[in-house]
C-alpha atoms as a PDB file:
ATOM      1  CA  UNK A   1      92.461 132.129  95.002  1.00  0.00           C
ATOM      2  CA  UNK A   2      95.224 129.966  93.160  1.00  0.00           C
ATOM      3  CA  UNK A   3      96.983 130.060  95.476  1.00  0.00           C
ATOM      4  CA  UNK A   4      94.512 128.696  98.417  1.00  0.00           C
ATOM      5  CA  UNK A   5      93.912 126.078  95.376  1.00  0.00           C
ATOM      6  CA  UNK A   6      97.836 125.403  95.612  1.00  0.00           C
ATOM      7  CA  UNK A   7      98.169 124.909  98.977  1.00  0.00           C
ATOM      8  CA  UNK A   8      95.267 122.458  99.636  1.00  0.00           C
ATOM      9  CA  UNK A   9      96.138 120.182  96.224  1.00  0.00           C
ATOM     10  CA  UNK A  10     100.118 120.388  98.107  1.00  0.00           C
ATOM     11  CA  UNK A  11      98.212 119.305 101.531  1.00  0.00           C
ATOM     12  CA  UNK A  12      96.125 116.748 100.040  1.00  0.00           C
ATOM     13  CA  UNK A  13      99.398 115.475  98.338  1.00  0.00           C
ATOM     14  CA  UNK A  14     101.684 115.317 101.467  1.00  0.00           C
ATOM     15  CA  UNK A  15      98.532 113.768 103.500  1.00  0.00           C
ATOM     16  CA  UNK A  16      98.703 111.084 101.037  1.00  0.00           C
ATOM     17  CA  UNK A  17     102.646 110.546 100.359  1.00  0.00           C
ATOM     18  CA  UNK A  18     102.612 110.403 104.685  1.00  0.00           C
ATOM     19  CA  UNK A  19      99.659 107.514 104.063  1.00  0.00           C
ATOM     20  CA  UNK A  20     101.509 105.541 101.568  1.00  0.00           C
ATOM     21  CA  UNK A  21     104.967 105.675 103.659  1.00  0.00           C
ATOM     22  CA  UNK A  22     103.253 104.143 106.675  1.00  0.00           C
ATOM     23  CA  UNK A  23     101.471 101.618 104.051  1.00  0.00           C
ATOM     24  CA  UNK A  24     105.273 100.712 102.284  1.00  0.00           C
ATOM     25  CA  UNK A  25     106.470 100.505 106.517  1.00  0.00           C
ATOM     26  CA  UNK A  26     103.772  98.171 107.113  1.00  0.00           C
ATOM     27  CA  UNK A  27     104.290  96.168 105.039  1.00  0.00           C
ATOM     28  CA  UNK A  28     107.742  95.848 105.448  1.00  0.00           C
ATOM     29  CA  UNK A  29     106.931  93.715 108.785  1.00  0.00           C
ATOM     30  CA  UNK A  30     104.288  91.487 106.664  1.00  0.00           C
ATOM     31  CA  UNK A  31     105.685  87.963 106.260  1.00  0.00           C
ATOM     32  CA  UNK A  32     105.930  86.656 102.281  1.00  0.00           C
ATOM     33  CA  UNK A  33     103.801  84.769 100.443  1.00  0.00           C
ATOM     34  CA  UNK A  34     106.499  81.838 100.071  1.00  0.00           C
ATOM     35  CA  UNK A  35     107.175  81.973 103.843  1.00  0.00           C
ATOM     36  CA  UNK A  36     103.601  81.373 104.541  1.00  0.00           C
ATOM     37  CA  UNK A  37     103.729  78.440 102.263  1.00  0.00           C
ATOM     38  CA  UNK A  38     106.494  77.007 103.836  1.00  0.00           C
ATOM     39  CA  UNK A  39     104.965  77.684 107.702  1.00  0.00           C
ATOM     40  CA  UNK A  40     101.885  75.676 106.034  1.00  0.00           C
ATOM     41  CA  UNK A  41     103.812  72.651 104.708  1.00  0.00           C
ATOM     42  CA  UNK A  42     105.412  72.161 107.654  1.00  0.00           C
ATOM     43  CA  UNK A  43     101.909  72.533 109.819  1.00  0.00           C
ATOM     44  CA  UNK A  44     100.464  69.918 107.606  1.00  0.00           C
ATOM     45  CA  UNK A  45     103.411  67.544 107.609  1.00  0.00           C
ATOM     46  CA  UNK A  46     103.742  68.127 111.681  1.00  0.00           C
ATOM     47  CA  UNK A  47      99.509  67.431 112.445  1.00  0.00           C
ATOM     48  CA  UNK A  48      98.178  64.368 112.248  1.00  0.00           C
ATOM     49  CA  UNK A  49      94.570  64.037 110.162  1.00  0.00           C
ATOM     50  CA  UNK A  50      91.568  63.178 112.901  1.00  0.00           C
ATOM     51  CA  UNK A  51      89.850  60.910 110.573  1.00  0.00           C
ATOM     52  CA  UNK A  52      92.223  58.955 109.339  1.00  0.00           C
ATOM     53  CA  UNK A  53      92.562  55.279 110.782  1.00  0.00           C
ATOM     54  CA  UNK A  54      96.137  55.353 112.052  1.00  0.00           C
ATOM     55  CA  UNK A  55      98.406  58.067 112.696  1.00  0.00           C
ATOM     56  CA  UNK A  56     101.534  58.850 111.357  1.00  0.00           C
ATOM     57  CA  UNK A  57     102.900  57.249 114.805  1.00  0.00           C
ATOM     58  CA  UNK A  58     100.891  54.054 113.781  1.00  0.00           C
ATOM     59  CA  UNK A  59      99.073  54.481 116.815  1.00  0.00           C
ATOM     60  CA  UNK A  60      94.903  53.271 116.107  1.00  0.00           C
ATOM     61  CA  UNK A  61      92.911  56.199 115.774  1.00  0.00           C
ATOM     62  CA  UNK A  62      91.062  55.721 119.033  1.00  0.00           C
ATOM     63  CA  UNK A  63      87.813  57.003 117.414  1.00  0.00           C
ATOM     64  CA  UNK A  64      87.666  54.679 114.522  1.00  0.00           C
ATOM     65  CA  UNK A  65      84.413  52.139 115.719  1.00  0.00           C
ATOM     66  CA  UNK A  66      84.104  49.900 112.343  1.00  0.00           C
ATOM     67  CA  UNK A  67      85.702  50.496 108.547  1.00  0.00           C
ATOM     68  CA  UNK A  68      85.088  53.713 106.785  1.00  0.00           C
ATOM     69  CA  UNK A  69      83.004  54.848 110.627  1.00  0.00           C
ATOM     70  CA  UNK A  70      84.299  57.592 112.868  1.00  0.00           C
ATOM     71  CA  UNK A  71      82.544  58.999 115.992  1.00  0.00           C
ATOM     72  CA  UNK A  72      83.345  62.839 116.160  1.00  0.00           C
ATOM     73  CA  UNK A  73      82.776  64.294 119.958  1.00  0.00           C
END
């Protein structure tokens, strides 16, 4: 009987030592935190805002009617 015991405890211990090394490989291929930042930045320095009145081209926003108005299609 102890030793049936054994054996599942070792089986439910080498199910979940095979779980956690896929987990720790997973996340081996998962980008970092500070990475992600940086990719952000850069997005948000590279995109122009919609609703502001000129871009960072100085071009006229082309929806911009009157002052402090935007039309949104």
């Amino acid at each position: 009987m102890a030793t049936k015991m054994n054996d599942f405890v070792l089986q439910q211990l080498l199910a979940e030592n095979q779980r956690l090394k896929q987990e720790l490989e997973s996340s081996k291929e998962a980008i970092k935190v500070s990475e992600a930042c940086k990719f952000h930045i850069d997005f948000i320095n590279k995109t122009d805002e919609p609703l502001d009145k000129v871009n960072s081209q100085g071009i006229p926003n082309e929806y911009q009617k009157d002052p402090g108005c935007c039309l949104i299609l």
